[in-house]
N, C-alpha and C. Protein backbone atom coordinates (compact mmCIF):
# COMPACT_ATOMS: atom_id res chain seq x y z
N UNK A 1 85.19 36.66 125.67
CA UNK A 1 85.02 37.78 124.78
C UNK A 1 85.67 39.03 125.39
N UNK A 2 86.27 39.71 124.53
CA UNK A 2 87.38 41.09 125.35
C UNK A 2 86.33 41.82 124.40
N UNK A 3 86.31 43.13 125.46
CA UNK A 3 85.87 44.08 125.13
C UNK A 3 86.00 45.16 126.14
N UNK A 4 85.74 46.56 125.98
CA UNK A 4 85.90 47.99 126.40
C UNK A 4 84.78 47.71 127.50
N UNK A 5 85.09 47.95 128.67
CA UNK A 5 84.42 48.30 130.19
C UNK A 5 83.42 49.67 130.07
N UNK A 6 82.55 50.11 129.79
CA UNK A 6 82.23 51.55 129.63
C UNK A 6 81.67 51.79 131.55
N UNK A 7 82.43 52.01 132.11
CA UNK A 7 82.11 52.91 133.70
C UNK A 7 81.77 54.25 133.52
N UNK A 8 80.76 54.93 134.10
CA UNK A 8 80.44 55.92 133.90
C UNK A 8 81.63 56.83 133.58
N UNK A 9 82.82 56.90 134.65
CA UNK A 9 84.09 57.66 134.43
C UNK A 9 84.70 57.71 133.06
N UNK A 10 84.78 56.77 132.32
CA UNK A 10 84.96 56.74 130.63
C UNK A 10 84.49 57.39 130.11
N UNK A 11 83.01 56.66 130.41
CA UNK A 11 82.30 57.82 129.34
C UNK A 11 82.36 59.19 129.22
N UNK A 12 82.18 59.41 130.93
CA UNK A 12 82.33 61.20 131.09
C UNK A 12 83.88 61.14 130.04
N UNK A 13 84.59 60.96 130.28
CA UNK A 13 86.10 61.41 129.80
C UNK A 13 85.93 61.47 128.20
N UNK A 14 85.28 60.50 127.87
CA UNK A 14 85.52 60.83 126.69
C UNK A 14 84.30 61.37 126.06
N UNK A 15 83.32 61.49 126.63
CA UNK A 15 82.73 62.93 126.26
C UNK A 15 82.91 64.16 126.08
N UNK A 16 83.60 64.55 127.56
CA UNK A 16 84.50 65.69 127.45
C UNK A 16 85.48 65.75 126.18
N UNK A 17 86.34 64.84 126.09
CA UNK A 17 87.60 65.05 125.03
C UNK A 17 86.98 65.41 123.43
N UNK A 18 85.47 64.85 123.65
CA UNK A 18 85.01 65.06 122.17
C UNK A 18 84.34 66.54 121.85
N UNK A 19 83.79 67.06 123.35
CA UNK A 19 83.36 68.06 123.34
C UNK A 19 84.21 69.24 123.22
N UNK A 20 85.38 68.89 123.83
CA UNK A 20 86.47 70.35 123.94
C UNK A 20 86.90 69.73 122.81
N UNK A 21 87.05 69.29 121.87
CA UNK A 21 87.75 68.68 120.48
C UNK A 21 86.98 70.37 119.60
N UNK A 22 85.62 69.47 119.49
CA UNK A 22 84.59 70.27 118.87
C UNK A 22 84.51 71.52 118.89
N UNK A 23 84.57 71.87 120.37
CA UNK A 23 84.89 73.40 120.38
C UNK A 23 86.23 74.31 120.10
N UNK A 24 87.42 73.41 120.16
CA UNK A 24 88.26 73.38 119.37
C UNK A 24 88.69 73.88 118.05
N UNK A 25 87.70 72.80 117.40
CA UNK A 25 87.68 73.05 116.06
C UNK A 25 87.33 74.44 115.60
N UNK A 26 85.90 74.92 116.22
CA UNK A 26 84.99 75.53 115.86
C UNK A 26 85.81 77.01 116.42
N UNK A 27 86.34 77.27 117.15
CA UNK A 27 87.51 78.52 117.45
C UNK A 27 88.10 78.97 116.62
N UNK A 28 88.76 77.29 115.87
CA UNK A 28 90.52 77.71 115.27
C UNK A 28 89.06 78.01 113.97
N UNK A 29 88.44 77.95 113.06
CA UNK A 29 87.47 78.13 112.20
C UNK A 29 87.30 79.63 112.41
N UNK A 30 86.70 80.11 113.64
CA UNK A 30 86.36 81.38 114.09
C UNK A 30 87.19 82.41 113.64
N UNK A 31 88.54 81.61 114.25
CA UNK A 31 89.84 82.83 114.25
C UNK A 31 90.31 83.09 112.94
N UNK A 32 90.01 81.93 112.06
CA UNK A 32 90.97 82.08 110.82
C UNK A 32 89.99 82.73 109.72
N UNK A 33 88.77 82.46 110.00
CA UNK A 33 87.94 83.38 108.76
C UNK A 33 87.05 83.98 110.25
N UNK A 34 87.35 85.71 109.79
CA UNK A 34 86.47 86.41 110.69
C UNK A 34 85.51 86.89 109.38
N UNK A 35 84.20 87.48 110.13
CA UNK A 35 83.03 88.12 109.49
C UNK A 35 82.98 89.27 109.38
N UNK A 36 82.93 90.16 108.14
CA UNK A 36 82.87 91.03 108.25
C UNK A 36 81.45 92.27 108.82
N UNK A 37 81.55 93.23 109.27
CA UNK A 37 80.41 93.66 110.10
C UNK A 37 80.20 95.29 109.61
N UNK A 38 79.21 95.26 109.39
CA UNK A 38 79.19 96.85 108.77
C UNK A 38 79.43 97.35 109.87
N UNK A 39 79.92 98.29 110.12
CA UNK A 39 80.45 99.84 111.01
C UNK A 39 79.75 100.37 111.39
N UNK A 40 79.49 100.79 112.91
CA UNK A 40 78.47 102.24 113.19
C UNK A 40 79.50 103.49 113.35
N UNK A 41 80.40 103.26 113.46
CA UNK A 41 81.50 104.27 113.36
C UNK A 41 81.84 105.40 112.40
N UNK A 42 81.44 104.31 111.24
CA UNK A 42 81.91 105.33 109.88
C UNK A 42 82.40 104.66 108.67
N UNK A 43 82.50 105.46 107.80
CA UNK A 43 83.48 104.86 106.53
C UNK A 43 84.72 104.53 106.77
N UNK A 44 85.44 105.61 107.68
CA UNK A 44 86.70 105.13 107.80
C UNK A 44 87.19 104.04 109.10
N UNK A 45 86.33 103.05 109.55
CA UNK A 45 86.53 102.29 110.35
C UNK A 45 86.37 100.82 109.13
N UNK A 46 87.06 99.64 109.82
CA UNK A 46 86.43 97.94 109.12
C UNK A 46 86.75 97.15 110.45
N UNK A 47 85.10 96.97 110.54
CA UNK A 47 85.26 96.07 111.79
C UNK A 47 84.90 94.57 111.55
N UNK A 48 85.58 93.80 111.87
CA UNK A 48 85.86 92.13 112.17
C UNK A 48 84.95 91.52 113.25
N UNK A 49 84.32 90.05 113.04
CA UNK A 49 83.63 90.01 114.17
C UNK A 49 84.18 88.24 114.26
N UNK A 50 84.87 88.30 115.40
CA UNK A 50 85.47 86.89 115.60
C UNK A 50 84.85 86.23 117.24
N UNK A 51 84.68 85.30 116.39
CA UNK A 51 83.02 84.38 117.75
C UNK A 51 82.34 85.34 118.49
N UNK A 52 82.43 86.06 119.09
CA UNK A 52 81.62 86.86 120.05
C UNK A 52 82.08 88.27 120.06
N UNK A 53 83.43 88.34 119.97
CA UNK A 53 84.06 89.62 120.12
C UNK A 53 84.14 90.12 118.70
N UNK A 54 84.07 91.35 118.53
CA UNK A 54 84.18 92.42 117.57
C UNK A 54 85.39 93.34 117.64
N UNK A 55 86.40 93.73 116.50
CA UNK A 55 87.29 94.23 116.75
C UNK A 55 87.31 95.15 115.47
N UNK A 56 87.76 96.61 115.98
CA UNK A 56 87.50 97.44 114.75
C UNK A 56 88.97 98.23 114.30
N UNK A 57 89.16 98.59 113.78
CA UNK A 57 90.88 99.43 113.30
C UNK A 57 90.52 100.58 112.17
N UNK A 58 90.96 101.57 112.34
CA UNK A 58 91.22 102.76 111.52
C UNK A 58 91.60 102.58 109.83
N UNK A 59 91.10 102.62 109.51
CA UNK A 59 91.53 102.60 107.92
C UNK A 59 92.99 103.77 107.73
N UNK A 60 92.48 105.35 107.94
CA UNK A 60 93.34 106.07 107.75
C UNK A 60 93.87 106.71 108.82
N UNK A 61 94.93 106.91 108.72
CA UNK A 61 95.88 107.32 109.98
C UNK A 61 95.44 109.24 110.33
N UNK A 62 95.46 109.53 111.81
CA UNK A 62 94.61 110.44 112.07
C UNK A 62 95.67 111.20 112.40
N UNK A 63 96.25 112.51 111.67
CA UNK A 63 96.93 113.72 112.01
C UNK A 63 96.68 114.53 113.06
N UNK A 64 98.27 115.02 113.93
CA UNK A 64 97.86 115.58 115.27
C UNK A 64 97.61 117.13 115.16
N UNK A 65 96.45 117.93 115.16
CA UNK A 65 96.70 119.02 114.26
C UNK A 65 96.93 120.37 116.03
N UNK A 66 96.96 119.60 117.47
CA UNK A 66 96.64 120.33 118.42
C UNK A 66 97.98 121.42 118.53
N UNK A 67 99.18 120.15 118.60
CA UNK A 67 100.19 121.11 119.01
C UNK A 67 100.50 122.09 118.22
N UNK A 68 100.28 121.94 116.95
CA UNK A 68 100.29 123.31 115.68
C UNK A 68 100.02 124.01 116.15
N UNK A 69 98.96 124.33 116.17
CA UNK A 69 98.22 125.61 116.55
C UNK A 69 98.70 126.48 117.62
N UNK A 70 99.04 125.80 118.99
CA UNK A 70 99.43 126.53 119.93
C UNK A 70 100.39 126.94 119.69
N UNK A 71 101.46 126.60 119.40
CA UNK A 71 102.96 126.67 119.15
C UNK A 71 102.94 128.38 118.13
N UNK A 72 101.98 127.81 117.12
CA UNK A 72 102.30 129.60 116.30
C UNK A 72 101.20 130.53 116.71
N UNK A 73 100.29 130.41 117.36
CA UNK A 73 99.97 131.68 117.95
C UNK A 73 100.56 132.02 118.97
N UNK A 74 101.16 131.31 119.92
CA UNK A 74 102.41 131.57 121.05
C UNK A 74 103.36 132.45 120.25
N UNK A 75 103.80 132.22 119.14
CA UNK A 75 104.93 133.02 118.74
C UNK A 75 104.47 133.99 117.94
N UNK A 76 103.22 134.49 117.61
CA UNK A 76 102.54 135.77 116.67
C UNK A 76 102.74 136.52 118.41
N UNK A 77 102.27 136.32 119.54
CA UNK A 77 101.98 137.13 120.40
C UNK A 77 103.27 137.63 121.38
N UNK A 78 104.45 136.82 120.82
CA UNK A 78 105.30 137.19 121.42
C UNK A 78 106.09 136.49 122.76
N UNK A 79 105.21 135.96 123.03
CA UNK A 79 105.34 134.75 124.42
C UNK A 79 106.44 133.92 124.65
């Protein structure tokens, strides 16, 4: 009668291969549909929550209003 030897070393192996398979799976799942997560930030934030990590991005783009300012009161005073 032929048949498969199961030595402990097999088994481990292919335990492992089924286990990192699984977790595998369950990643590429993770990555491709993230969850959406209400914001403590604000309205203008949408934050993503992919397996463990959370990732957030700006909705609207934030105007630099610093250098304005200096630039024309420098030149009302003469400087």
């Amino acid at each position: 009668m032929t048949g498969i030897s199961w030595t402990r070393r097999k088994l481990a192996l292919v335990v492992a291969a089924a286990i990192s398979a699984g977790a595998t799976g369950m990643l590429s799942i993770a990555l491709v549909y993230p969850r959406p997560v209400v914001s403590a930030l604000g309205p203008e934030w949408q934050c993503h929550r992919i397996a463990i990590v959370t990732s957030c991005t700006r909705l609207e783009q934030v105007q630099p209003v610093a250098d304005r300012t200096g630039r024309t009161a420098a030149m009302r005073r003469g400087v």
